[in-house]
C-alpha atoms as a PDB file:
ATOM      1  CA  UNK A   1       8.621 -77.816  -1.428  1.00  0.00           C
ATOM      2  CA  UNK A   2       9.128 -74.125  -2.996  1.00  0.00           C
ATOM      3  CA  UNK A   3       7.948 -71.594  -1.121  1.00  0.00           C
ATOM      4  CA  UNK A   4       6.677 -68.053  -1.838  1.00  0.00           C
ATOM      5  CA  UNK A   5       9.004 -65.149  -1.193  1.00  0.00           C
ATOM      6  CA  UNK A   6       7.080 -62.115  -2.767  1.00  0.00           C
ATOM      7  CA  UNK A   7       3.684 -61.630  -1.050  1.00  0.00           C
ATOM      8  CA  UNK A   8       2.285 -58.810  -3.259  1.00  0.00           C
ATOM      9  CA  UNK A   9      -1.403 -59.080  -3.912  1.00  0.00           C
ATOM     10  CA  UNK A  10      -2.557 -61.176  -6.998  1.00  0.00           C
ATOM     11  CA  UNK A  11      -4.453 -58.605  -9.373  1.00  0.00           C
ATOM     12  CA  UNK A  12      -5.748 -58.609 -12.715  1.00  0.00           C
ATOM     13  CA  UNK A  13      -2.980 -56.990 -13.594  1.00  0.00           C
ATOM     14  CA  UNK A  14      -0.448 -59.052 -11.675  1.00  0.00           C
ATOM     15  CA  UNK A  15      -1.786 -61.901 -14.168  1.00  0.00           C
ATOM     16  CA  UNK A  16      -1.148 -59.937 -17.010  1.00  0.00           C
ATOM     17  CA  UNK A  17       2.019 -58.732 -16.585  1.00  0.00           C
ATOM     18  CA  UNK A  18       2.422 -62.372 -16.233  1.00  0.00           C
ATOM     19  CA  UNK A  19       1.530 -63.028 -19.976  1.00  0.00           C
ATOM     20  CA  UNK A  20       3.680 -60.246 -21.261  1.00  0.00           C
ATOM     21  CA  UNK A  21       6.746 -61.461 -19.506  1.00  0.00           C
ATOM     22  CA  UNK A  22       6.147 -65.330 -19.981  1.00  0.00           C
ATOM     23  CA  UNK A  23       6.341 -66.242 -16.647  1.00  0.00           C
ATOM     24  CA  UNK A  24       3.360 -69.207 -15.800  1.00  0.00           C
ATOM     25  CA  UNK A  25       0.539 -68.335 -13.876  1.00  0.00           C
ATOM     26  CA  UNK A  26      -0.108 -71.566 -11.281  1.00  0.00           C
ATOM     27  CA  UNK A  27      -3.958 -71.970 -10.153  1.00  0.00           C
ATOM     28  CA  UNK A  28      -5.249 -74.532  -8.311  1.00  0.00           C
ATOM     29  CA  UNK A  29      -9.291 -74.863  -6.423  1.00  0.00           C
ATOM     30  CA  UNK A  30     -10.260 -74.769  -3.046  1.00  0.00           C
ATOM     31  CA  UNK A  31     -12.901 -74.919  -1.099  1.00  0.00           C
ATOM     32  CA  UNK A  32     -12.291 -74.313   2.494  1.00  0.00           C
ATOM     33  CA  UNK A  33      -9.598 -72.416   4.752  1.00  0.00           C
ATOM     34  CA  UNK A  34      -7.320 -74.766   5.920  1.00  0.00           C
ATOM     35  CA  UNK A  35      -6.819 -75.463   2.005  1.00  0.00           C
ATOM     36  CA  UNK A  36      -6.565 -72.101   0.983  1.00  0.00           C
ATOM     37  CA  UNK A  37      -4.189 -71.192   3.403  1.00  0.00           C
ATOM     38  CA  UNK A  38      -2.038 -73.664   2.550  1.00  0.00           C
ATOM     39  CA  UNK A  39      -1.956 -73.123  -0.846  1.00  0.00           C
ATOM     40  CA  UNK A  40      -1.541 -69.474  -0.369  1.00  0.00           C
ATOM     41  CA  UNK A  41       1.760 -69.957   1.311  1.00  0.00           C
ATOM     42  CA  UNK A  42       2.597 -72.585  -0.883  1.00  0.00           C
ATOM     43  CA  UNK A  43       2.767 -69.810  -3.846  1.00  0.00           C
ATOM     44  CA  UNK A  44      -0.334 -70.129  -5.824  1.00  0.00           C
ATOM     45  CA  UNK A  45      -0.993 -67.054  -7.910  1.00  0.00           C
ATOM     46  CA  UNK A  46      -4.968 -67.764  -8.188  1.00  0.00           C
ATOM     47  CA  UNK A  47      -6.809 -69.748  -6.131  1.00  0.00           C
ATOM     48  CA  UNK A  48     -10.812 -71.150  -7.891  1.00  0.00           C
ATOM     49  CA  UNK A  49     -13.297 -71.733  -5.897  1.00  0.00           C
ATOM     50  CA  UNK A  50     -14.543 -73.831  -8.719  1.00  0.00           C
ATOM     51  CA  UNK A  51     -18.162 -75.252  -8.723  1.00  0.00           C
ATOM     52  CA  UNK A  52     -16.294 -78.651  -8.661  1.00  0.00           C
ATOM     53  CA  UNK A  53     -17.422 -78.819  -4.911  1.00  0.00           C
ATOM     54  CA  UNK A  54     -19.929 -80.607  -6.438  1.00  0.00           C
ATOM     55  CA  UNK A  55     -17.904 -83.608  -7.256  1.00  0.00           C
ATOM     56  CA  UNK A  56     -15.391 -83.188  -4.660  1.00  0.00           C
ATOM     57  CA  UNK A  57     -16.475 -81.842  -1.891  1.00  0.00           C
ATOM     58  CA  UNK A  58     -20.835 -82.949  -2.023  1.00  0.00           C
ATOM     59  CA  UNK A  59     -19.724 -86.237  -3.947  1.00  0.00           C
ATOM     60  CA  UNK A  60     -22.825 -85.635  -6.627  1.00  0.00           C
ATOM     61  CA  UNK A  61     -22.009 -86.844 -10.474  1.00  0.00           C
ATOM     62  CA  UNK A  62     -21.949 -83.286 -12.069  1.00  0.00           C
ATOM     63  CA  UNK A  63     -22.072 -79.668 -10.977  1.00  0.00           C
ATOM     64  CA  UNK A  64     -25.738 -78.594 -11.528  1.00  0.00           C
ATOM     65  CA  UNK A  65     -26.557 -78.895  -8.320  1.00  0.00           C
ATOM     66  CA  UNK A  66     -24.166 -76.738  -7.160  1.00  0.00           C
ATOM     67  CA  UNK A  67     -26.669 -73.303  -5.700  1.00  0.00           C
ATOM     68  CA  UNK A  68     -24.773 -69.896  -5.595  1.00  0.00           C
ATOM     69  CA  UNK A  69     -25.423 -69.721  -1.921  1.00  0.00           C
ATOM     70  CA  UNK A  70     -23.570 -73.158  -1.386  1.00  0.00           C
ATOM     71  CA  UNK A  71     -20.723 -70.849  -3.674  1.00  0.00           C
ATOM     72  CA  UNK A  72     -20.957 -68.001  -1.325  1.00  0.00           C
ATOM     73  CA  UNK A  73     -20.413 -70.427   1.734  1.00  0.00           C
ATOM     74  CA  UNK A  74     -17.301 -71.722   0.744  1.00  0.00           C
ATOM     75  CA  UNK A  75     -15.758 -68.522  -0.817  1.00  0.00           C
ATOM     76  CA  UNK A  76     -16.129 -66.836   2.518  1.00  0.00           C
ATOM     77  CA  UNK A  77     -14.277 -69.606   3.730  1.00  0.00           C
ATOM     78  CA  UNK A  78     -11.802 -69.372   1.418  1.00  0.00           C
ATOM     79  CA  UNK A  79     -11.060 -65.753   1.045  1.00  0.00           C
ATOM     80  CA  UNK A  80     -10.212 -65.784   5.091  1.00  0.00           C
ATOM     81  CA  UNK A  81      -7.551 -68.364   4.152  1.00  0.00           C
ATOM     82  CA  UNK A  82      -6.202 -65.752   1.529  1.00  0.00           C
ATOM     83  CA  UNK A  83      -3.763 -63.278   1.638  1.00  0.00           C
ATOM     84  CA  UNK A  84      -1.750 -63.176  -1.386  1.00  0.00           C
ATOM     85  CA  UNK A  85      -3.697 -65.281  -4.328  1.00  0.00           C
ATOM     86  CA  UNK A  86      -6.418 -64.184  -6.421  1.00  0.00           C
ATOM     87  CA  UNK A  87      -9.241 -65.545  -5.340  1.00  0.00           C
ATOM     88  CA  UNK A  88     -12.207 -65.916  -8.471  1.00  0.00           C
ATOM     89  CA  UNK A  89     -15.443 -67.872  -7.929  1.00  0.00           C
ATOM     90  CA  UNK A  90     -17.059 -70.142 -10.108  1.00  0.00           C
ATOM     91  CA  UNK A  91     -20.659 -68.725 -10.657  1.00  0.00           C
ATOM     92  CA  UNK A  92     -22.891 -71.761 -10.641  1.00  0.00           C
ATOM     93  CA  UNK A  93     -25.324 -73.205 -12.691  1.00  0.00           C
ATOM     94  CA  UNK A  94     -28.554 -71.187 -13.846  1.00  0.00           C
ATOM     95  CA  UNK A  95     -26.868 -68.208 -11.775  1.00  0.00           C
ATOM     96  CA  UNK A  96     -26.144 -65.730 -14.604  1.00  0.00           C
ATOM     97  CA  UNK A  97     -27.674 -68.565 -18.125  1.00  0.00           C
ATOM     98  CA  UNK A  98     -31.307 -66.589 -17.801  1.00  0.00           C
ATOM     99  CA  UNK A  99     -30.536 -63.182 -18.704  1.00  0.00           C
ATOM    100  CA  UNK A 100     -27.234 -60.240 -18.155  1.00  0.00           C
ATOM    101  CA  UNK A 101     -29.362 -58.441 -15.444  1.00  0.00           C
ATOM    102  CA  UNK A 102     -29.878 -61.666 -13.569  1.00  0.00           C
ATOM    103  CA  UNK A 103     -25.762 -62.577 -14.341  1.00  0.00           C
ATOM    104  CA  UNK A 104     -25.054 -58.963 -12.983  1.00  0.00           C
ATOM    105  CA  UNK A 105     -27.058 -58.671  -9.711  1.00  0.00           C
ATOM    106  CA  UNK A 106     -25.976 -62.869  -8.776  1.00  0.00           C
ATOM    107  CA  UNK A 107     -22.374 -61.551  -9.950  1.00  0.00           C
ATOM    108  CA  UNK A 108     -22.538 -58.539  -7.368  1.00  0.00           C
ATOM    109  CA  UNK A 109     -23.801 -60.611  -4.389  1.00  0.00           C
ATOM    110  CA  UNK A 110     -20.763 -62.870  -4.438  1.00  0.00           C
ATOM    111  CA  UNK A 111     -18.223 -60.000  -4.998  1.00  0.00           C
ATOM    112  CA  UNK A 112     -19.819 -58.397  -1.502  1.00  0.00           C
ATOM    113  CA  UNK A 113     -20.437 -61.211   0.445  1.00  0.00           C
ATOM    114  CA  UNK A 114     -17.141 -63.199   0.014  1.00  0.00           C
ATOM    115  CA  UNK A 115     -14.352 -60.404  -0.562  1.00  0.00           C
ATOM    116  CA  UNK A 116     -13.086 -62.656  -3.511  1.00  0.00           C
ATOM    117  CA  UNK A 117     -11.502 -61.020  -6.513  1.00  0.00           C
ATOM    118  CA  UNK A 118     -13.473 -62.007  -9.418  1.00  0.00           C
ATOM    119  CA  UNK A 119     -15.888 -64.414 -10.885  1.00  0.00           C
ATOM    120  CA  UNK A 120     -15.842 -67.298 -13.637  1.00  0.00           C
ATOM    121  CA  UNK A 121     -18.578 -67.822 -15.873  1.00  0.00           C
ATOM    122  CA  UNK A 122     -18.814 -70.725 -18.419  1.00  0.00           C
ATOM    123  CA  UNK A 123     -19.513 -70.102 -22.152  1.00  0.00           C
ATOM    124  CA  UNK A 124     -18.703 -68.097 -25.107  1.00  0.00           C
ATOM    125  CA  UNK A 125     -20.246 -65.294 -27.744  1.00  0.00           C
ATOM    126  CA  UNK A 126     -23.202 -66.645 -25.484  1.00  0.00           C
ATOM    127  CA  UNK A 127     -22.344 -65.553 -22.313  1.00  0.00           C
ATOM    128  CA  UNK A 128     -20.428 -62.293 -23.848  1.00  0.00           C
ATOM    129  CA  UNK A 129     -23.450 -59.834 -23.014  1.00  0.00           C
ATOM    130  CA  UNK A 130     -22.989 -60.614 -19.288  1.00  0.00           C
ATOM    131  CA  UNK A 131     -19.340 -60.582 -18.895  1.00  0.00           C
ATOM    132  CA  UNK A 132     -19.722 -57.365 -20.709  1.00  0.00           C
ATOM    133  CA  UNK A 133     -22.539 -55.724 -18.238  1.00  0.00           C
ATOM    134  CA  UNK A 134     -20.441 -57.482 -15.045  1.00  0.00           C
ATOM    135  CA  UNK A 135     -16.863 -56.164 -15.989  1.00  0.00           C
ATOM    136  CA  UNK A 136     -18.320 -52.483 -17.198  1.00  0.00           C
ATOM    137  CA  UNK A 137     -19.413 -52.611 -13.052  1.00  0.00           C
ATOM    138  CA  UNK A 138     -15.826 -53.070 -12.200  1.00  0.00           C
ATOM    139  CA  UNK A 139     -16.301 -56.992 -11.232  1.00  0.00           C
ATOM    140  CA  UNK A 140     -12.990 -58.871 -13.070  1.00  0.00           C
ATOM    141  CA  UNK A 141     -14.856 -61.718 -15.189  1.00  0.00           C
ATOM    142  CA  UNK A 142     -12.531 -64.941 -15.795  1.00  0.00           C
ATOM    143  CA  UNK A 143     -14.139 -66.216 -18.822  1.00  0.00           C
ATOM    144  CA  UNK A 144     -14.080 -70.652 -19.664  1.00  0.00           C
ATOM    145  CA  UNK A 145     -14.933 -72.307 -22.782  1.00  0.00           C
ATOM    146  CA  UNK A 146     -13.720 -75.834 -24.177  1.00  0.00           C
ATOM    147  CA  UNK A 147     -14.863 -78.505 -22.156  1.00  0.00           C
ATOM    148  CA  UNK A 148     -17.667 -76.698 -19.862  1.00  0.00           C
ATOM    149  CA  UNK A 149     -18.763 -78.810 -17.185  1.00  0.00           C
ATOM    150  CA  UNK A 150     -22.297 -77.141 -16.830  1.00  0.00           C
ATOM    151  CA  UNK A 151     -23.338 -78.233 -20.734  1.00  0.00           C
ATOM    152  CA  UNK A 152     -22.532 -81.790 -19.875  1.00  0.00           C
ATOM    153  CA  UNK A 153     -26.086 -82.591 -20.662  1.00  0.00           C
ATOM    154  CA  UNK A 154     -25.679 -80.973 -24.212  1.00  0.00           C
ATOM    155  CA  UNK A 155     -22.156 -82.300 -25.053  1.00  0.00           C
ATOM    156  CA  UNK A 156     -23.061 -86.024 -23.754  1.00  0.00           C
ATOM    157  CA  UNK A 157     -19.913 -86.836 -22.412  1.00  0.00           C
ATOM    158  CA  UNK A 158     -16.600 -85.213 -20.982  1.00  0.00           C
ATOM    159  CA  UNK A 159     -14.393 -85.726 -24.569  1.00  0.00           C
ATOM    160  CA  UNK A 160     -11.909 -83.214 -25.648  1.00  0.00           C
ATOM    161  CA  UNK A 161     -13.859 -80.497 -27.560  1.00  0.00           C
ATOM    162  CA  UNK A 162     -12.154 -78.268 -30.572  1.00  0.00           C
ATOM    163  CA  UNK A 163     -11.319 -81.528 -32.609  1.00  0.00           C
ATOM    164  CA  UNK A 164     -13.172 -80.562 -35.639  1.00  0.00           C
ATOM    165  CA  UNK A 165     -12.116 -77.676 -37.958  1.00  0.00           C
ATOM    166  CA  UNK A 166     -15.457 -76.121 -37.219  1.00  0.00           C
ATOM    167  CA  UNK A 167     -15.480 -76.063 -33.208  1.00  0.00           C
ATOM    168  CA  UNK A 168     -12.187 -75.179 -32.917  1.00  0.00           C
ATOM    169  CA  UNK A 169     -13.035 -71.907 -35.300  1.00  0.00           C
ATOM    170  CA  UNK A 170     -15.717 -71.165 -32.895  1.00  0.00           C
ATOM    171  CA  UNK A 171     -13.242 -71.801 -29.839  1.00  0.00           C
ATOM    172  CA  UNK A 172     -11.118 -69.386 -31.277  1.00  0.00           C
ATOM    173  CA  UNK A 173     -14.120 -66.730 -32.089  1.00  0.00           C
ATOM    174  CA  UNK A 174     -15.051 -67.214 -28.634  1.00  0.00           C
ATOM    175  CA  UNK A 175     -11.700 -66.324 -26.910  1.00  0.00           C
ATOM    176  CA  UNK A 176     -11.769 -63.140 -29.147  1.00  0.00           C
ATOM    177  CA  UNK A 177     -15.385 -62.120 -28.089  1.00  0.00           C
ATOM    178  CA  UNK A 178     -14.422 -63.147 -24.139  1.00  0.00           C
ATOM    179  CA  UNK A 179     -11.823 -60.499 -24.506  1.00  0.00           C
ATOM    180  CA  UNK A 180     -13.626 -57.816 -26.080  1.00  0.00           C
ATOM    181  CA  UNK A 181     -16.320 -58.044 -23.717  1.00  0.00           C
ATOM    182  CA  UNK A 182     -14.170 -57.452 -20.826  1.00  0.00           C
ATOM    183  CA  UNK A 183     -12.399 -61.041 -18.997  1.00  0.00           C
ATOM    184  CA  UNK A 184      -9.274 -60.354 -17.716  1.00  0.00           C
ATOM    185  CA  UNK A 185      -8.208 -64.193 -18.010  1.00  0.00           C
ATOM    186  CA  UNK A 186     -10.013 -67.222 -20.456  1.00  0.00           C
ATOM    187  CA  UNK A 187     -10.009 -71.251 -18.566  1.00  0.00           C
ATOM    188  CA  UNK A 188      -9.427 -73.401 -21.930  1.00  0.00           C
ATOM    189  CA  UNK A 189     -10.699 -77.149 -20.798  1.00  0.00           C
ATOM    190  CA  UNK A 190      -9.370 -79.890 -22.646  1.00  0.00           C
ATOM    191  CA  UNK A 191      -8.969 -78.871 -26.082  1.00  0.00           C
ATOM    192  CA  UNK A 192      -6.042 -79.860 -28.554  1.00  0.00           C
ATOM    193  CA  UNK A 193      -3.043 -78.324 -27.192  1.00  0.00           C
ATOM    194  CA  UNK A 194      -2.165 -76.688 -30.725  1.00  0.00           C
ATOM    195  CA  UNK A 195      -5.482 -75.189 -30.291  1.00  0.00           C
ATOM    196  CA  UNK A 196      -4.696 -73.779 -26.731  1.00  0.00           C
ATOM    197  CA  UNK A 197      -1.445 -72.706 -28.548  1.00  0.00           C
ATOM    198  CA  UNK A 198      -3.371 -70.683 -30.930  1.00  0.00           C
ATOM    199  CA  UNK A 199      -5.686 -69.194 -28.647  1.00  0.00           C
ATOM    200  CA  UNK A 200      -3.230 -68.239 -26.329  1.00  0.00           C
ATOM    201  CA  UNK A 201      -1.201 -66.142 -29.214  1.00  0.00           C
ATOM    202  CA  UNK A 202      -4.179 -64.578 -30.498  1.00  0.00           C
ATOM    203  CA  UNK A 203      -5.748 -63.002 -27.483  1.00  0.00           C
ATOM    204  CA  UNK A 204      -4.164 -60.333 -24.958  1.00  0.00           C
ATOM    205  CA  UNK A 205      -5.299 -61.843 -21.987  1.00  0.00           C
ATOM    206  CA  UNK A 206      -4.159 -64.381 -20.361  1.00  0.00           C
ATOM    207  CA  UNK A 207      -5.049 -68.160 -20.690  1.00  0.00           C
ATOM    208  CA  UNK A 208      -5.958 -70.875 -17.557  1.00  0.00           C
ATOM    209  CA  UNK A 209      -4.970 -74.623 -19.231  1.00  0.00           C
ATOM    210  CA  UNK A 210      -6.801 -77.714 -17.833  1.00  0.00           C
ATOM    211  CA  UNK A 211      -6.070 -80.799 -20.069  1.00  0.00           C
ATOM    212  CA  UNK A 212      -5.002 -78.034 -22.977  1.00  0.00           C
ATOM    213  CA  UNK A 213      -2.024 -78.818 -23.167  1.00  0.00           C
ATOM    214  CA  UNK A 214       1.677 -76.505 -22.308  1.00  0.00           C
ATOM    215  CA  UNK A 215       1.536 -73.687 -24.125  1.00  0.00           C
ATOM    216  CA  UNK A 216      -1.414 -71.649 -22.211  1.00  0.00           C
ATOM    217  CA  UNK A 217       0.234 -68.697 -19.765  1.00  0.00           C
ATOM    218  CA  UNK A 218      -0.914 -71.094 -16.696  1.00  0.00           C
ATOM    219  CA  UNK A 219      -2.313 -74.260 -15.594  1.00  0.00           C
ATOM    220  CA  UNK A 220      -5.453 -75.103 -13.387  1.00  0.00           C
ATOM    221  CA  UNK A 221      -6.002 -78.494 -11.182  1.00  0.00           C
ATOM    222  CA  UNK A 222      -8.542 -79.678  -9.042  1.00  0.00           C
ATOM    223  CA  UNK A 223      -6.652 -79.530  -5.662  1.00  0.00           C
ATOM    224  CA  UNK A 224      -7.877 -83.276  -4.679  1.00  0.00           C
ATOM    225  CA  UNK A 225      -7.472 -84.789  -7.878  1.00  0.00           C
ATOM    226  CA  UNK A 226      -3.402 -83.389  -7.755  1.00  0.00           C
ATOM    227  CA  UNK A 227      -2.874 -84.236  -4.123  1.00  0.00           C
ATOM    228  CA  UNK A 228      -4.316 -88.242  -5.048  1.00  0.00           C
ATOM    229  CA  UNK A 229      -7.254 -87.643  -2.667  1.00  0.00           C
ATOM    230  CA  UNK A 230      -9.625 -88.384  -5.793  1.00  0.00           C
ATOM    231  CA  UNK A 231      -8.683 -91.934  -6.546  1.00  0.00           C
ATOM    232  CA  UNK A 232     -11.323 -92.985  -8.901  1.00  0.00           C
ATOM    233  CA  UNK A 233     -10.426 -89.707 -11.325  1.00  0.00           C
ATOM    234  CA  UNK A 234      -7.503 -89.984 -13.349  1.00  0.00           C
ATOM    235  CA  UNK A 235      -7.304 -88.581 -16.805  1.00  0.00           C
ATOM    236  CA  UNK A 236      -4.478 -88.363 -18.607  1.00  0.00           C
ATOM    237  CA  UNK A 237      -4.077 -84.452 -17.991  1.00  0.00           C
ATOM    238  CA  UNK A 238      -3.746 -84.681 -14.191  1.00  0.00           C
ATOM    239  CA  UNK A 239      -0.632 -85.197 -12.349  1.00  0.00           C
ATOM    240  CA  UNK A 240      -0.167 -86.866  -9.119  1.00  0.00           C
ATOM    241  CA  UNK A 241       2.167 -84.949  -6.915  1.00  0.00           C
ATOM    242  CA  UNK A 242       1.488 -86.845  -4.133  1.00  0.00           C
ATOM    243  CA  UNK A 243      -0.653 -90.141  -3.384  1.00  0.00           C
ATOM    244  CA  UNK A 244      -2.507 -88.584   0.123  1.00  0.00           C
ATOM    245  CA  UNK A 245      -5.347 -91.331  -0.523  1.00  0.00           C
ATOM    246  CA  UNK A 246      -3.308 -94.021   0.987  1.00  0.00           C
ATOM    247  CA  UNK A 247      -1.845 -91.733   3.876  1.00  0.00           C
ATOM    248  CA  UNK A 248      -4.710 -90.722   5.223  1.00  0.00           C
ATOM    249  CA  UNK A 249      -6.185 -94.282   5.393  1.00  0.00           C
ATOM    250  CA  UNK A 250      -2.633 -95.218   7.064  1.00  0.00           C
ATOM    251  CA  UNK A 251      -2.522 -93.143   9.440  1.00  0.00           C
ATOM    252  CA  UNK A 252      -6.322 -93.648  10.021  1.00  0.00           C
ATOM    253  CA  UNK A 253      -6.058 -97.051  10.741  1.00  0.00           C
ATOM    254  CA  UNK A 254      -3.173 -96.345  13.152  1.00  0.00           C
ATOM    255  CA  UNK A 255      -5.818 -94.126  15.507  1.00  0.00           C
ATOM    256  CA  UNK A 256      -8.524 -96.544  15.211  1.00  0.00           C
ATOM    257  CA  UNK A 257      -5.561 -99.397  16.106  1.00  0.00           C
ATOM    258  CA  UNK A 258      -4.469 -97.596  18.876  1.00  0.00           C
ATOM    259  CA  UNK A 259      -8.251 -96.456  20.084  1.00  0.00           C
ATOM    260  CA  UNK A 260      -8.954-100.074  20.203  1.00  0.00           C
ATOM    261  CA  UNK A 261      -6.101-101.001  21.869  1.00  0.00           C
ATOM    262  CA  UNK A 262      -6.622 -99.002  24.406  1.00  0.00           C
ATOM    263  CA  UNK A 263      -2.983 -97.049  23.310  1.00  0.00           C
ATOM    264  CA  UNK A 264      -4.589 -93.352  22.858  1.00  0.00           C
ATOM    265  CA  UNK A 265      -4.111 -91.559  24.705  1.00  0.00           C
ATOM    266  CA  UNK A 266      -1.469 -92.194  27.179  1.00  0.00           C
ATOM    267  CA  UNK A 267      -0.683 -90.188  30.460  1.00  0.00           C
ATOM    268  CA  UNK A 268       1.361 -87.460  27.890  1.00  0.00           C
ATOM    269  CA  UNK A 269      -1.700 -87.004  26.285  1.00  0.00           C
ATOM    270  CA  UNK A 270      -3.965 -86.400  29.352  1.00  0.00           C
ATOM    271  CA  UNK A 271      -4.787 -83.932  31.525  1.00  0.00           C
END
């Protein structure tokens, strides 16, 4: 297992300097602190709370459910985990859609109640007015387009998105407006990897890859889905680094074995 040897705070800037020097930016989720602090010393440059606690974590089919005080709960958690990653938080569904003002004030309340280092909104040239009120208050906006989890209703289905001529010219339009309105970083969700290729070469900042392909400046998982927690999820674009499904029912059954068999504890393991 690598470890981490330089323990310099994660910035905005950290992640740039990053693009301009090619070397990847790693990201992974979380949503509590025994997780985050293991990922933290594992080396993770950016830790998401992503609003995929609502598959993961609450079980539920999509992420609309997902409320921004349910966010803020879990990002304090988080954040106490924390001491080197960059830790951004995925503002939820309805929290910012309605109007900037709205986007700004929900966008301030996480940033003071969770000591996390940015937010992550969803959507592009349509979301640009908010990132661009948030980020002129000094809040670092991680912008996401591609496959965006909280439009599942309008796209009917998870598929790969920027497979036509036409939405990948808007993809690309959309990076471009993301960056002029202020993110520090774009999250491209399964699109064509020469299209995250593009992207990536056209825009300053840098680019998050999930299912996009090798060429963006980093990669984002789903922390369960990676560790084989998530057995019942397995596209093509995640990678199994370890199968902890089957462990943990192992070594589950080996308590409830030695429970019933009247094996734990013994007199070690009693006061």
């Amino acid at each position: 297992m690598s470890t981490q040897t330089d323990f310099r705070k994660i910035t905005t800037n950290t992640l740039l300097l990053s693009k301009k020097s090619r070397t990847k930016i790693a990201a992974l989720t979380a949503y509590d602190f025994l997780t985050a602090r293991l990922l933290d010393k594992a080396g993770v440059d950016v830790i998401l709370v992503g609003d995929s606690l609502g598959n993961v974590f609450q079980g539920n089919e999509t992420t609309l459910s997902v409320t921004l005080d349910e966010m803020i709960y879990h990002t304090k958690a988080v954040t106490k985990g924390v001491d080197r990653a960059m830790v951004i938080v995925d503002m939820p569904f309805m929290s910012y859609q309605t109007n900037p003002d709205e986007g700004f004030r929900n966008a301030g309340r996480i940033m003071k109640e969770t000591s996390a280092g940015g937010v992550k909104l969803e959507g592009g040239e349509r979301v640009a007015e908010t990132v661009k009120k948030i980020t002129e208050a000094g809040i670092p906006v991680m912008g996401h387009i591609g496959l965006t989890p909280q439009s599942i209703h309008k796209f009917g289905s998870y598929k790969a998105r920027g497979t036509s001529a036409e939405e990948a010219r808007i993809l690309l339009k959309d990076a471009k407006i993301l960056e002029q309105a202020g993110a520090f970083s774009i999250v491209l969700e399964k699109i064509p990897a020469s299209l995250a290729k593009k992207i990536t070469e056209s825009i300053s900042v840098p680019t998050i890859g999930i299912g996009a392909g090798p060429n963006c400046d980093g990669q984002i998982l789903v922390t369960p889905d990676m560790l084989g927690l998530n057995v019942e999820f397995r596209p093509r674009f995640v990678r199994h680094y370890a199968e902890l499904a089957s462990g943990i029912i192992s070594a589950v059954n080996n308590y409830v074995e030695d429970v019933k068999k009247k094996q734990f504890p013994n007199s070690k393991e009693s006061y």
